[in-house]
N, C-alpha and C. Protein backbone atom coordinates (compact mmCIF):
# COMPACT_ATOMS: atom_id res chain seq x y z
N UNK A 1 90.57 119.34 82.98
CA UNK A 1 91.24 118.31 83.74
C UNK A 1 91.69 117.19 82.81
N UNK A 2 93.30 116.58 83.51
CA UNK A 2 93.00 115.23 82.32
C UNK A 2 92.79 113.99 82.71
N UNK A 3 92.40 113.09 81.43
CA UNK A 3 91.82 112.17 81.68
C UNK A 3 92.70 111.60 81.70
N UNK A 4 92.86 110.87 83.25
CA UNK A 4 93.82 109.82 83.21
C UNK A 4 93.35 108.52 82.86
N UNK A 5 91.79 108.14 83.08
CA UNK A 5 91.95 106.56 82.39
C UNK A 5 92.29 106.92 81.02
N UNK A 6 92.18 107.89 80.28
CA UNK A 6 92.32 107.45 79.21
C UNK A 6 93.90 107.82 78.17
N UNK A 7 94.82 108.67 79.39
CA UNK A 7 96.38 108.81 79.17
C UNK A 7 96.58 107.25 79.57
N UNK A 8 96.17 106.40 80.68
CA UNK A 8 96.70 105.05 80.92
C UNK A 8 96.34 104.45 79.49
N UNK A 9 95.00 104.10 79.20
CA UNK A 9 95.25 103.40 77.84
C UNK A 9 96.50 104.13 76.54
N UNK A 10 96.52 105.10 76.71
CA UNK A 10 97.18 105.79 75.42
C UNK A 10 98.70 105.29 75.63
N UNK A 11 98.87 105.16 76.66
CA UNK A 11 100.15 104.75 77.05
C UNK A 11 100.67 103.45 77.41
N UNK A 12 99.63 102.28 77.10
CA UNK A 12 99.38 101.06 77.15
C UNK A 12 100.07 100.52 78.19
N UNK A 13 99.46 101.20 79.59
CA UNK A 13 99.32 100.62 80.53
C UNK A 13 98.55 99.66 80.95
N UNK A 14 98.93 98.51 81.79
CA UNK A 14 97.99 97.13 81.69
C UNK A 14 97.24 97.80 83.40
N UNK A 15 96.57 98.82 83.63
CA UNK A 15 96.34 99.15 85.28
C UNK A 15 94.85 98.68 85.20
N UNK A 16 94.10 97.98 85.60
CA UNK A 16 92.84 97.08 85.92
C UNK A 16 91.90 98.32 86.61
N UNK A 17 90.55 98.38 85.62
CA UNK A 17 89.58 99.28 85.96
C UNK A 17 89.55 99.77 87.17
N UNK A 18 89.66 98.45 87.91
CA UNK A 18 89.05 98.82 89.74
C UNK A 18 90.40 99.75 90.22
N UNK A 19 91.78 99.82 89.59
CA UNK A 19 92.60 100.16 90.16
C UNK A 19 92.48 101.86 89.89
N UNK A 20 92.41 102.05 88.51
CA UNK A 20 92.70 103.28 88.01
C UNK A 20 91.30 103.76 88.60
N UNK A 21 90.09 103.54 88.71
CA UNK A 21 89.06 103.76 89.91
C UNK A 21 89.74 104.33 91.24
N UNK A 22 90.57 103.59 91.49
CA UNK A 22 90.69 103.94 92.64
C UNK A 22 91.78 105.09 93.16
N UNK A 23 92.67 105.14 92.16
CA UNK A 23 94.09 106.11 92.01
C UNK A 23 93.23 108.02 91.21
N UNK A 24 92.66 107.49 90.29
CA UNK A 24 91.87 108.57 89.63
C UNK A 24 91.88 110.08 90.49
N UNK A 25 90.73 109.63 91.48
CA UNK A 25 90.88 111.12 92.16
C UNK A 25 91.53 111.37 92.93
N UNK A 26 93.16 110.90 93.60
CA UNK A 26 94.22 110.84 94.18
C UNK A 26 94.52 112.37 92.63
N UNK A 27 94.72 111.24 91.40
CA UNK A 27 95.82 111.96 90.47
C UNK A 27 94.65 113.54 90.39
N UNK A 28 93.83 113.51 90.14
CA UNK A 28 93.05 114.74 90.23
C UNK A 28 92.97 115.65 91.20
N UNK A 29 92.72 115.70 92.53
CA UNK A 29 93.51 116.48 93.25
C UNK A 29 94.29 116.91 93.55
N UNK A 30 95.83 115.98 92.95
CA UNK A 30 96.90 116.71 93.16
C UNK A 30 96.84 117.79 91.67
N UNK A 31 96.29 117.19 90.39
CA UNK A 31 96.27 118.21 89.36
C UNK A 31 95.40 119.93 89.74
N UNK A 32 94.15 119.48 90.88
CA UNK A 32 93.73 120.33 91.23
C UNK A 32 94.67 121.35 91.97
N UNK A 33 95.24 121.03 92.90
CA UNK A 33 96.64 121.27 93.64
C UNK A 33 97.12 122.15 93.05
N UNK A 34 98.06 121.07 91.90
CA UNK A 34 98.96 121.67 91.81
C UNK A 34 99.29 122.85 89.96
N UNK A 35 98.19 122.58 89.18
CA UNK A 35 98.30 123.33 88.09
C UNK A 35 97.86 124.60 88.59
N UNK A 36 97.37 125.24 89.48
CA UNK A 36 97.93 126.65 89.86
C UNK A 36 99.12 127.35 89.96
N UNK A 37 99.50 126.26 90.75
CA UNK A 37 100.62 126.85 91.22
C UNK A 37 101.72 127.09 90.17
N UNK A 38 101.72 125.71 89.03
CA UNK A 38 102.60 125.80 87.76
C UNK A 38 102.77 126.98 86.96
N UNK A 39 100.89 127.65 86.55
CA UNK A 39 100.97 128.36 85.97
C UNK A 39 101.53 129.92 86.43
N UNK A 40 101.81 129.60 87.93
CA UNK A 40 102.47 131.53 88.36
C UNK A 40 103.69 130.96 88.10
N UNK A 41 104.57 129.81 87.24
CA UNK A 41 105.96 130.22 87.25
C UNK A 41 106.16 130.86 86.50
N UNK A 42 107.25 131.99 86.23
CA UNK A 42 107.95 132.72 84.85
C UNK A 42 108.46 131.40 83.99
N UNK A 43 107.83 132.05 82.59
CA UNK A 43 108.92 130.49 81.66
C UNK A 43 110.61 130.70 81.80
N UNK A 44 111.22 131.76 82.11
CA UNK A 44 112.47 131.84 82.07
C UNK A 44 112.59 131.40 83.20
N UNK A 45 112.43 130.40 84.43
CA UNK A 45 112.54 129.49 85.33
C UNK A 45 113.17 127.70 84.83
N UNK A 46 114.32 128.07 84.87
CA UNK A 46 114.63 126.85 85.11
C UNK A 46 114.51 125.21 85.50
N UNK A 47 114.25 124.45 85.45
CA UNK A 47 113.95 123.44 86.52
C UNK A 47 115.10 122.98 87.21
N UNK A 48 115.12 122.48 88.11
CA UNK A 48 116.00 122.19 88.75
C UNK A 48 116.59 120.83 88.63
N UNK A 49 118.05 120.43 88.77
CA UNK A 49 118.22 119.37 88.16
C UNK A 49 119.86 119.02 89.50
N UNK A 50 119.56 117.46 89.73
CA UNK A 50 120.35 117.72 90.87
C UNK A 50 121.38 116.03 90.22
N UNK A 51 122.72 116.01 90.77
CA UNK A 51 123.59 115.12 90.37
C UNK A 51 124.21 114.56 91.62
N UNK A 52 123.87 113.75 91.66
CA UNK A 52 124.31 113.29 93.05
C UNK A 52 125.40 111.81 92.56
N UNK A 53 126.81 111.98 92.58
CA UNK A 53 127.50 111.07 92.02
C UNK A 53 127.56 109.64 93.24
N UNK A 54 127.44 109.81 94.11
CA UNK A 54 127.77 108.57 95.07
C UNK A 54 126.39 108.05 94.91
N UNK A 55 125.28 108.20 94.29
CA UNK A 55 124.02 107.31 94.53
C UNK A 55 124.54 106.76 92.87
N UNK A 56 124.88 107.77 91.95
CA UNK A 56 124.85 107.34 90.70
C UNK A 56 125.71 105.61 90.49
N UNK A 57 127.02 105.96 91.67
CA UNK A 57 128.23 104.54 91.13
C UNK A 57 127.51 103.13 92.23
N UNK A 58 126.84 104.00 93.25
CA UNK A 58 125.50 102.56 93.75
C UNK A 58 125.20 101.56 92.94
N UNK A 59 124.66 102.33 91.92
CA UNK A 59 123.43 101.89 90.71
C UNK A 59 124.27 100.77 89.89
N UNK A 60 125.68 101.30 89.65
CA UNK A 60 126.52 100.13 88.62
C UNK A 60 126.17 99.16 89.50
């Protein structure tokens, strides 16, 4: 499993003990979740990648 308090420090996030306490096993169950499922993809799988131009000229 990974350690997310300690990807937050590596990544010098300012997230306050009590918080990352509290998010921790949120992010761990979904890793529980969801790294199964990752590993049945074929690597010749694509990701999907979507372009949506009318949200893009929003943004200007």
């Amino acid at each position: 499993m990974t350690d997310f308090k300690a990807l937050a420090r590596a990544r010098g996030l300012d997230i306050p003990e009590a918080e990352l306490d509290r998010i921790v096993p949120t992010l761990e169950a979904l890793e529980a979740a969801f790294r199964p499922l990752a590993a049945d993809l074929p690597p010749s799988l694509e990701p999907a990648t979507c372009i949506c131009p009318d949200l893009e000229a929003e943004s200007e």
